[in-house]
N, C-alpha and C. Protein backbone atom coordinates (compact mmCIF):
# COMPACT_ATOMS: atom_id res chain seq x y z
N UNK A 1 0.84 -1.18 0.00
CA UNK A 1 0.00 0.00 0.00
C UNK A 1 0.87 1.23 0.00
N UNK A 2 0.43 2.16 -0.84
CA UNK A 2 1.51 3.58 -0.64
C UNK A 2 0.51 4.19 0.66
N UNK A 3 1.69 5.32 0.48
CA UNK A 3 1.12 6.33 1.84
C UNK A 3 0.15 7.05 1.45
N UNK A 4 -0.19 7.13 0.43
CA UNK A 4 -1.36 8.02 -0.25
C UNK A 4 -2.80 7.31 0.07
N UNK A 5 -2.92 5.77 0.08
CA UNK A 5 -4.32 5.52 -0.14
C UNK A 5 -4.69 4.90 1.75
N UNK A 6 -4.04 5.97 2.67
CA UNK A 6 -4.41 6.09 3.91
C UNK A 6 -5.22 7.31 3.88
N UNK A 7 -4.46 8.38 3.08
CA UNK A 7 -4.89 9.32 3.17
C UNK A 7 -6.82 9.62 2.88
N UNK A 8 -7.55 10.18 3.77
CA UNK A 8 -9.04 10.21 3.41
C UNK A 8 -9.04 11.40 2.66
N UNK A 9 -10.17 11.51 1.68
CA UNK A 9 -10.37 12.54 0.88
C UNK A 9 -11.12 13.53 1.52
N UNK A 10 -10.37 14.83 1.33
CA UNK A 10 -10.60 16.09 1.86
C UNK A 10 -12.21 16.38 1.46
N UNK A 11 -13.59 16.25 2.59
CA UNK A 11 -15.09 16.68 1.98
C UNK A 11 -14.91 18.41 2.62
N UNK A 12 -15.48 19.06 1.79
CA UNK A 12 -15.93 20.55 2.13
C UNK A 12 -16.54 20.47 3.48
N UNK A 13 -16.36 21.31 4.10
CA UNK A 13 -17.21 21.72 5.94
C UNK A 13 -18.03 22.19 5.51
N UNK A 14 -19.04 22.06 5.84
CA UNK A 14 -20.80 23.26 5.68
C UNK A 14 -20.56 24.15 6.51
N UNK A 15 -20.40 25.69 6.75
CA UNK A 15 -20.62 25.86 8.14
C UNK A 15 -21.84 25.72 9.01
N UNK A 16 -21.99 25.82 9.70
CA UNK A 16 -23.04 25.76 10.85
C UNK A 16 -24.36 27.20 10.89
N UNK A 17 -24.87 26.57 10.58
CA UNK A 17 -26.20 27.40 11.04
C UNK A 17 -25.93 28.54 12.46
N UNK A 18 -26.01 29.61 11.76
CA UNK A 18 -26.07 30.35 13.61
C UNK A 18 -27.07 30.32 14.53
N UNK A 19 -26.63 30.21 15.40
CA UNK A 19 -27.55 29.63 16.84
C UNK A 19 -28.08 31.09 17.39
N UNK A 20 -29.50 31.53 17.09
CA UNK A 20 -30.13 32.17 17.34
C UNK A 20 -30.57 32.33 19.18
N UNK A 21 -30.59 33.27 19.72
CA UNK A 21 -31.27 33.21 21.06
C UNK A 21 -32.49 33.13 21.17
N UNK A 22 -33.18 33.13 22.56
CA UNK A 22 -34.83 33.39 22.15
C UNK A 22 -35.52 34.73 21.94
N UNK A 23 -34.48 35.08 22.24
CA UNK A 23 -35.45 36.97 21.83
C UNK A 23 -35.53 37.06 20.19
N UNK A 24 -34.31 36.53 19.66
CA UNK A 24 -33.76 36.65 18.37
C UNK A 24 -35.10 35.71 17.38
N UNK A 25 -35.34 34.39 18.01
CA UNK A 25 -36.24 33.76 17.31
C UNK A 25 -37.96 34.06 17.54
N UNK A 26 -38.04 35.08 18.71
CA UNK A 26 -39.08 35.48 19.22
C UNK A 26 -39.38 36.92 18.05
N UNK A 27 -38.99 37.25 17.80
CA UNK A 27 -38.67 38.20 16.99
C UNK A 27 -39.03 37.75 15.41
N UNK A 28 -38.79 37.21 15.36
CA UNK A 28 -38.52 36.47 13.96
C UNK A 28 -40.01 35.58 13.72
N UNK A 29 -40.52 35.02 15.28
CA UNK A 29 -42.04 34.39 14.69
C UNK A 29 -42.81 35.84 14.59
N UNK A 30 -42.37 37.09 15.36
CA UNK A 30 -43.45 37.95 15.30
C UNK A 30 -43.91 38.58 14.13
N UNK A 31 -42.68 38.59 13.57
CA UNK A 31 -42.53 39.74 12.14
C UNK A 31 -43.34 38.46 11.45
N UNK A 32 -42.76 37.17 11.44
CA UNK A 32 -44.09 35.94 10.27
C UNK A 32 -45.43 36.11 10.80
N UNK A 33 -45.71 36.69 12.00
CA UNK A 33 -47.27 36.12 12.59
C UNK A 33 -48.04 37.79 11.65
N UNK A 34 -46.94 39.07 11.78
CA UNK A 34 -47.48 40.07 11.07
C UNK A 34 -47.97 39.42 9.47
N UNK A 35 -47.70 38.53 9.09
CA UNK A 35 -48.00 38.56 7.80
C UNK A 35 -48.62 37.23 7.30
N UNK A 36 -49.06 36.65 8.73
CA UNK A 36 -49.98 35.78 8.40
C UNK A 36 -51.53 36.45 9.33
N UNK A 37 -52.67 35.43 8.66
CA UNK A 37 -54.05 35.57 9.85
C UNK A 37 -54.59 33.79 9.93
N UNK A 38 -55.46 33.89 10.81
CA UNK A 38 -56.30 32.88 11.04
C UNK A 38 -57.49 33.30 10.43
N UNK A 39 -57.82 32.70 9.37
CA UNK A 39 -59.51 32.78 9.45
C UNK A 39 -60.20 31.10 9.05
N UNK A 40 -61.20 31.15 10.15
CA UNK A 40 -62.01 29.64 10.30
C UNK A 40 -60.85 28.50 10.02
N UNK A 41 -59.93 29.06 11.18
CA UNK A 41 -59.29 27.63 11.41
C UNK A 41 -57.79 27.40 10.59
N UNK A 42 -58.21 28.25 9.06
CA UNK A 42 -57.06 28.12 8.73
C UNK A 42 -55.99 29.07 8.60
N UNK A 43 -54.76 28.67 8.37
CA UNK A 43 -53.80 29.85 8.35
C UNK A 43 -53.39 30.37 7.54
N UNK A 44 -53.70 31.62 6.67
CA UNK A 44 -53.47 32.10 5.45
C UNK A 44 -51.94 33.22 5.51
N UNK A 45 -51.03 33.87 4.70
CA UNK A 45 -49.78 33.87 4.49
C UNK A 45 -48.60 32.74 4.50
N UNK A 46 -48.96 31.71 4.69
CA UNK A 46 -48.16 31.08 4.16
C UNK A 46 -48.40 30.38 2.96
N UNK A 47 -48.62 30.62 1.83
CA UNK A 47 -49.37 30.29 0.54
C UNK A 47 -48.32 30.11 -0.35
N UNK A 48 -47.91 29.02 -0.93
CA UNK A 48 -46.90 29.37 -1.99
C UNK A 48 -47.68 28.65 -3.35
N UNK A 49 -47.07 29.11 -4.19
CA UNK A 49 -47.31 29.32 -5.46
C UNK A 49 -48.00 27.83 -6.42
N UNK A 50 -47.57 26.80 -5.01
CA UNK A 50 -48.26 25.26 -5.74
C UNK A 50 -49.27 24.91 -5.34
N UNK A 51 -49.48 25.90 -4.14
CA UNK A 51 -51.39 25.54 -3.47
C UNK A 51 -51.97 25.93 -4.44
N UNK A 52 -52.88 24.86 -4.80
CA UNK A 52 -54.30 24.90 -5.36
C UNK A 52 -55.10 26.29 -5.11
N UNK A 53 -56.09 26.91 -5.89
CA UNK A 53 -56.69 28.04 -5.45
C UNK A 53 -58.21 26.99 -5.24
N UNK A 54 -58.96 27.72 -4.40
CA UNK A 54 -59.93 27.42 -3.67
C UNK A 54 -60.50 27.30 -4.77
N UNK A 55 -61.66 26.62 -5.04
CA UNK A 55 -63.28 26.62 -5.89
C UNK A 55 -64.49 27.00 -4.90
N UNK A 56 -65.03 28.06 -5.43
CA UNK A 56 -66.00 28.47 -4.08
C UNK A 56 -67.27 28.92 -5.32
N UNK A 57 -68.24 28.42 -5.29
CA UNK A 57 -69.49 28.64 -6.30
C UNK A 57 -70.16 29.54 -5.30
N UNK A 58 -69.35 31.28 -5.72
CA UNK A 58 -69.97 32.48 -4.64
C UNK A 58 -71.46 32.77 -5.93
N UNK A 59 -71.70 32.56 -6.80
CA UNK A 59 -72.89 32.85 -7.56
C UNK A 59 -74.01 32.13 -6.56
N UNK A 60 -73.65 31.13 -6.14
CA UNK A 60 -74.88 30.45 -5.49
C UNK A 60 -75.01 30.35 -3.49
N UNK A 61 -73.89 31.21 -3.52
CA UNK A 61 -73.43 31.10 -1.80
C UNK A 61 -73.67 32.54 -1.12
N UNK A 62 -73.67 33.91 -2.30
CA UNK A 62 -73.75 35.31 -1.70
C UNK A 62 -75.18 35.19 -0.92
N UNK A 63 -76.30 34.71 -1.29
CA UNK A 63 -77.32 35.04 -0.73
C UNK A 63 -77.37 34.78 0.92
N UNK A 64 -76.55 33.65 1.00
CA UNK A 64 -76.55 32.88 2.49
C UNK A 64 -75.57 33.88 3.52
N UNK A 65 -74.41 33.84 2.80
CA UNK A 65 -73.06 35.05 3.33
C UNK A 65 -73.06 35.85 3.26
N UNK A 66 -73.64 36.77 2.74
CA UNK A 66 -73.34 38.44 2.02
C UNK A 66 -71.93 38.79 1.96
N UNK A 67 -71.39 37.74 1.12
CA UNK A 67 -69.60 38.47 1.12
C UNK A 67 -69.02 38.28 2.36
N UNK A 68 -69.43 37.58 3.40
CA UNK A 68 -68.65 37.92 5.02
C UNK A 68 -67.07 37.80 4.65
N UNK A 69 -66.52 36.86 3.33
CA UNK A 69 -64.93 36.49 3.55
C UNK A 69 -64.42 38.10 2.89
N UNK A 70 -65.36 39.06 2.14
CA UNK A 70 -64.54 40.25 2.30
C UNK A 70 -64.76 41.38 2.98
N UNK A 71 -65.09 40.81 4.05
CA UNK A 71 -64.86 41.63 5.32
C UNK A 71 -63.65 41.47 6.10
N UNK A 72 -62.99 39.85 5.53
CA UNK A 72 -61.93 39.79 6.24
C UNK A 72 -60.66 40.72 6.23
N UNK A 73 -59.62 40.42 7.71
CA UNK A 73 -58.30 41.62 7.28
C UNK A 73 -57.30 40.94 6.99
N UNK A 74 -56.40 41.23 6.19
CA UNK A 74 -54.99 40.02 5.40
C UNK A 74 -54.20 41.32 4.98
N UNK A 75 -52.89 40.36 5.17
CA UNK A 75 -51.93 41.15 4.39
C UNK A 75 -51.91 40.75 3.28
N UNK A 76 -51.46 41.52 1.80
CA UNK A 76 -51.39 41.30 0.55
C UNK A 76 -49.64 40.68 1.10
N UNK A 77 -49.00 39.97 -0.30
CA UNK A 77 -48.10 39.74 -0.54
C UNK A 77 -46.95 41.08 -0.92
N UNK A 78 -45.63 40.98 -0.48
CA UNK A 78 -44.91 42.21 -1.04
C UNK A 78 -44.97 42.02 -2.47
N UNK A 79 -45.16 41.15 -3.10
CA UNK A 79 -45.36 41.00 -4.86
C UNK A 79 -46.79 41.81 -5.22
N UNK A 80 -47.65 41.49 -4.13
CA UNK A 80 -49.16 42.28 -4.47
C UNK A 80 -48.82 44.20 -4.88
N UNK A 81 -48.57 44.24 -2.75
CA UNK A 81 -48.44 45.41 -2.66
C UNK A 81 -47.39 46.29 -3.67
N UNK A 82 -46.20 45.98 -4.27
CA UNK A 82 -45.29 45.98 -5.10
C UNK A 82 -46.10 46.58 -6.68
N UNK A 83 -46.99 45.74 -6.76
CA UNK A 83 -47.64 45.67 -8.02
C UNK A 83 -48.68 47.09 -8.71
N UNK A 84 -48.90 47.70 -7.67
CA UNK A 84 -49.69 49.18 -7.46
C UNK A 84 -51.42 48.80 -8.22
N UNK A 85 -51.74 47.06 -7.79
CA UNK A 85 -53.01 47.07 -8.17
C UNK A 85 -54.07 47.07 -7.21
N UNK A 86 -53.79 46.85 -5.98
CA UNK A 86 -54.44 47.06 -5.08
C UNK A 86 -54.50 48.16 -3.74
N UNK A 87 -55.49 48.37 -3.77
CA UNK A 87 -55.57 49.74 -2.76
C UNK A 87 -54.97 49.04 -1.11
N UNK A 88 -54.60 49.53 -0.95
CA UNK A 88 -53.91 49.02 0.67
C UNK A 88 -54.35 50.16 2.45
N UNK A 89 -53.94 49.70 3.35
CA UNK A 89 -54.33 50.34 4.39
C UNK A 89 -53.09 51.48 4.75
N UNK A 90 -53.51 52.67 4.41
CA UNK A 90 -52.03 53.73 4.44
C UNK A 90 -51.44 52.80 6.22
N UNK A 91 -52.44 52.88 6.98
CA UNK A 91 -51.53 52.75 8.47
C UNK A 91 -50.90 51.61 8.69
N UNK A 92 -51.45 50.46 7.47
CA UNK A 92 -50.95 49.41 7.87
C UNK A 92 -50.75 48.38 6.34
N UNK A 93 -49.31 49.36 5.58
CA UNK A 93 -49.12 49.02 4.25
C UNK A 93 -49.27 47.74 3.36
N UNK A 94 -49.61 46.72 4.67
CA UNK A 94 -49.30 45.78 3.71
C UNK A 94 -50.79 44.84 3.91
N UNK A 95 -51.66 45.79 4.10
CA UNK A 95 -53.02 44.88 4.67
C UNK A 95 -53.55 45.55 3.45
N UNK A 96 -54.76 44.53 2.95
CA UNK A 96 -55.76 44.99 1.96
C UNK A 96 -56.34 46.31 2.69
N UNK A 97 -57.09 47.42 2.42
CA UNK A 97 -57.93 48.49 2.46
C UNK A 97 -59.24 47.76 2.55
N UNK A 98 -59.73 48.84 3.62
CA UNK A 98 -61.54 48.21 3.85
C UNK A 98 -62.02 49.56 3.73
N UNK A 99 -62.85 49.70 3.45
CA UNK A 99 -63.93 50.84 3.04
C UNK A 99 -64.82 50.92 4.46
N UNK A 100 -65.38 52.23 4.91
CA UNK A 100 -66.15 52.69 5.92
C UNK A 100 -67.17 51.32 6.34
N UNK A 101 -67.57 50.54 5.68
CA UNK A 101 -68.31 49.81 5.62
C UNK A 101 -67.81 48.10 6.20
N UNK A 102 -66.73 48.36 5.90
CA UNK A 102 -65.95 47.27 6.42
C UNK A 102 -65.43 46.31 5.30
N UNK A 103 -65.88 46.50 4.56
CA UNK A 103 -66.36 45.25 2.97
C UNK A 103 -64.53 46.03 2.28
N UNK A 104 -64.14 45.26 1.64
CA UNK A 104 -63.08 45.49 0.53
C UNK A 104 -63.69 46.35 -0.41
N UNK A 105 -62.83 46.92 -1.05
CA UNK A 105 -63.12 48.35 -1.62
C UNK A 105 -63.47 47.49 -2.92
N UNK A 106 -63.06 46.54 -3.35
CA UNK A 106 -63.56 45.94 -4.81
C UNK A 106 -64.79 45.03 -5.01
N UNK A 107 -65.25 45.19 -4.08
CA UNK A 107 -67.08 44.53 -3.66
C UNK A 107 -67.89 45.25 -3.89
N UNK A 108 -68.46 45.07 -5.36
CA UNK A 108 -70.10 45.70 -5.78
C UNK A 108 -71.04 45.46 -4.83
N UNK A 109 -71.69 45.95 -4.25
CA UNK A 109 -72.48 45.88 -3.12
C UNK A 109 -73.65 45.52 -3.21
N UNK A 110 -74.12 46.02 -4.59
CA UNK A 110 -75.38 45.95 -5.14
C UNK A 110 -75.61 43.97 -5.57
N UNK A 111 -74.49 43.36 -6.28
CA UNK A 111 -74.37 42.26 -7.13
C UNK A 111 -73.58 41.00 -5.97
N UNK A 112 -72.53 41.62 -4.72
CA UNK A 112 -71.99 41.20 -4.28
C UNK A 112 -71.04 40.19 -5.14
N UNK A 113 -70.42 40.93 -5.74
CA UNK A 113 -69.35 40.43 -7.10
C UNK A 113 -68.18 40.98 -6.84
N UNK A 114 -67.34 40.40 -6.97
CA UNK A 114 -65.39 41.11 -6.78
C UNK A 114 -65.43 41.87 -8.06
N UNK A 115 -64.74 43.09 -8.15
CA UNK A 115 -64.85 43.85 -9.43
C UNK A 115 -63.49 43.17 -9.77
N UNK A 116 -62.55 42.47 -9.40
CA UNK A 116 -61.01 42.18 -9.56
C UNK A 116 -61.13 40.87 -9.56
N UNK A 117 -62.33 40.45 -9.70
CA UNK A 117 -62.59 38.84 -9.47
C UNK A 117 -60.94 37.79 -9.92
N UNK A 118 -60.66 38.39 -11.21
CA UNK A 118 -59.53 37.74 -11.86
C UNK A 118 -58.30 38.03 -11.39
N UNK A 119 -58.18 39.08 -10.82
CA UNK A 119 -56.89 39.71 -10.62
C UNK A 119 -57.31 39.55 -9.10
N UNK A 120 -57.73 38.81 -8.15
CA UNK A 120 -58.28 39.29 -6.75
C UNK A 120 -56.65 38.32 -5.80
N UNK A 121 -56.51 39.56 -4.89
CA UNK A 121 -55.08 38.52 -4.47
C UNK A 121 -55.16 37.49 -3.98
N UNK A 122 -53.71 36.84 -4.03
CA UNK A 122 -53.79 35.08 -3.41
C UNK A 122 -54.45 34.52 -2.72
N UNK A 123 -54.71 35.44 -0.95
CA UNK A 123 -55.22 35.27 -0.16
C UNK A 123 -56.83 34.93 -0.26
N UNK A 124 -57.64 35.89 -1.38
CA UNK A 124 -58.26 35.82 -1.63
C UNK A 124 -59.00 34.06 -2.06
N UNK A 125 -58.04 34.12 -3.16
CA UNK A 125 -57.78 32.61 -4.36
C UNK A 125 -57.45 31.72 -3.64
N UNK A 126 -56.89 31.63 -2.62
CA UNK A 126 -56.95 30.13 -1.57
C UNK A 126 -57.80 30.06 -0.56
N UNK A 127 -59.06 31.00 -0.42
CA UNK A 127 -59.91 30.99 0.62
C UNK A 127 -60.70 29.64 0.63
N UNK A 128 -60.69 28.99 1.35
CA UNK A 128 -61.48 28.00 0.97
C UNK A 128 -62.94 27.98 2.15
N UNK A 129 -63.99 28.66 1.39
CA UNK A 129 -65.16 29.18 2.01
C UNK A 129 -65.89 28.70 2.93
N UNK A 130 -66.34 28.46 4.17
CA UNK A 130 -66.92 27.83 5.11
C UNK A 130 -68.63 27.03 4.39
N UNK A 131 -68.70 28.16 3.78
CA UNK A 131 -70.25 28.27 2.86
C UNK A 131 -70.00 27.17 1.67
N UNK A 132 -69.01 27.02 1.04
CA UNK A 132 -69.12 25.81 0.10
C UNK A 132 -69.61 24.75 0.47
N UNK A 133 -69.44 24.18 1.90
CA UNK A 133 -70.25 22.56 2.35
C UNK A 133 -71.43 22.86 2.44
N UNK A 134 -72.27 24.11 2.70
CA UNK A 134 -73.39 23.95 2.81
C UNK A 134 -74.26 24.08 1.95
N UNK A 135 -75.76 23.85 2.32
CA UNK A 135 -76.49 23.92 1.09
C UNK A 135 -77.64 24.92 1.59
């Protein structure tokens, strides 16, 4: 045997993850909890781009709900807010805008129809409606 095939082959070191304290990681769930909500159970901001969007037959569900899911409060995505298509909350930049009324500013009131139906943000598109199981 030569002296060479003792030798082990040199693997790269990863370094190490830095070891956060708890204020440091306390910190860090707060700023994620700003940009998520709970509504009925589930947890919306964490949405990525391979979730399914909800199917919600609101043509046949407004009469029962009157729109209650756009009453809800959410943050848009920084890609949303970024995008200058949606009206937002000046005090709180990164939340959809609610109108005096409480309702999202893109809710015909009269038809209870999204005027942005197509363009309506993510949060929106993964709602998955309490009102769909029922009849």
């Amino acid at each position: 045997m030569s002296p060479d095939s003792n030798d082990e082959k040199k693997m790269p070191v990863k370094p190490a993850a830095p070891v956060l304290s708890g204020e440091e990681r306390s910190q860090i769930l707060a700023a994620a909890l700003k940009n998520m909500v709970m509504i009925d159970g589930k947890v919306y901001g964490l949405e990525d781009d391979t979730e399914p969007e909800a199917f919600v037959d609101c043509a046949s569900k407004t009469a029962l709900c009157r729109a209650e899911c756009c009453k809800y409060v959410f943050a848009l995505t920084r890609a949303e807010v970024s995008s200058g298509i949606y009206k937002y909350n000046p005090e709180r930049p990164f939340y959809l805008a609610r109108d005096a009324d409480g309702y999202c500013p893109y809710l015909d009131r009269a038809t209870f129809k999204g005027e942005i139906h197509a363009q309506r943000p993510v949060r929106c598109r993964k709602y998955a409606c309490p009102w769909s199981s029922r009849t």
